[in-house]
Protein backbone atom coordinates (compact mmCIF):
# COMPACT_ATOMS: atom_id res chain seq x y z
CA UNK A 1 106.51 89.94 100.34
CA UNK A 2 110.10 88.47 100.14
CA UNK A 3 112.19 88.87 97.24
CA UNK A 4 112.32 84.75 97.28
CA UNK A 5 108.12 85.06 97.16
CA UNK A 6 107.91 88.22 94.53
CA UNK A 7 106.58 87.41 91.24
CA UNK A 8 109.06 87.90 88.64
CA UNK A 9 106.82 87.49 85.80
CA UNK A 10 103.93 89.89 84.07
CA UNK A 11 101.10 88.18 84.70
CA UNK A 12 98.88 90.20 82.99
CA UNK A 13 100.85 89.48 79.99
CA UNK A 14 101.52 85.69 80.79
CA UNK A 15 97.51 85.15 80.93
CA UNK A 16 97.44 86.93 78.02
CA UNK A 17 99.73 84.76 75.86
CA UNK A 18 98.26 81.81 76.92
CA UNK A 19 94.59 82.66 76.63
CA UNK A 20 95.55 83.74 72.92
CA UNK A 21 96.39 79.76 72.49
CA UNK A 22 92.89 78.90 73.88
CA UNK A 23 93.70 78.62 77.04
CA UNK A 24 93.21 79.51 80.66
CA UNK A 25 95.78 80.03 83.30
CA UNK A 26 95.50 79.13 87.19
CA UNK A 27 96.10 81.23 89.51
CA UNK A 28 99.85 79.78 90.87
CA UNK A 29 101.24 79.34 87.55
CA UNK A 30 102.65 83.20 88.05
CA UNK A 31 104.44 82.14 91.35
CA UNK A 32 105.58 78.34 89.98
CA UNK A 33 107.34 80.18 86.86
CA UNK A 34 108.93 83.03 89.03
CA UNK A 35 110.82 80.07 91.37
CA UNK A 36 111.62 78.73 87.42
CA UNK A 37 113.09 82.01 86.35
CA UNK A 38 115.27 82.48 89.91
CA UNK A 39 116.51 79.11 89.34
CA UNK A 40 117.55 79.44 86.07
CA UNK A 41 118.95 83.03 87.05
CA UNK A 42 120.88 81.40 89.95
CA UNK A 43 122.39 78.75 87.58
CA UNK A 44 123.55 81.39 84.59
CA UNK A 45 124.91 83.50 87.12
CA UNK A 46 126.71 80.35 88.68
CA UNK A 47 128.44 80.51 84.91
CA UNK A 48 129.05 84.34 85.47
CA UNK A 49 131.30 84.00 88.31
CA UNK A 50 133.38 81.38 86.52
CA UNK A 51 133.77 84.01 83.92
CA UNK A 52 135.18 86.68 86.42
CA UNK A 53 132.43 88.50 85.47
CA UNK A 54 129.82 91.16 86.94
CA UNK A 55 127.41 91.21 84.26
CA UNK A 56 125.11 88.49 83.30
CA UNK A 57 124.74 87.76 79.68
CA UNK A 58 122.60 85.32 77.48
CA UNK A 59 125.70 82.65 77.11
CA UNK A 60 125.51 82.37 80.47
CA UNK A 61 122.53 80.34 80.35
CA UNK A 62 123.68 78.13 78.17
């Protein structure tokens, strides 16, 4: 699996979160939220590199 295709998030914990709301979760929700969380990684670290910086930090997705 590509790191553009790996899933990012716990799924085991995801379904777990949302089935404690009443819910159920389908089966690509894992995947769809993992291309969320690169995309909002990409965009922070966009901010990073303005800043001169190496590190990521939580202003930088603001």
């Amino acid at each position: 699996m590509s790191e553009e295709q790996e899933i990012l998030i716990v799924t085991s914990k995801l379904k777990k979160h949302i089935k404690s709301k009443g819910f159920n979760t389908a089966g690509t929700v894992a995947e769809l939220l993992s291309n969320k969380v690169r995309e909002l990684c990409d965009n922070a670290l966009e901010n990073t590199k303005k800043n001169k910086r190496k590190t990521l930090m939580d202003s930088d997705f603001e």
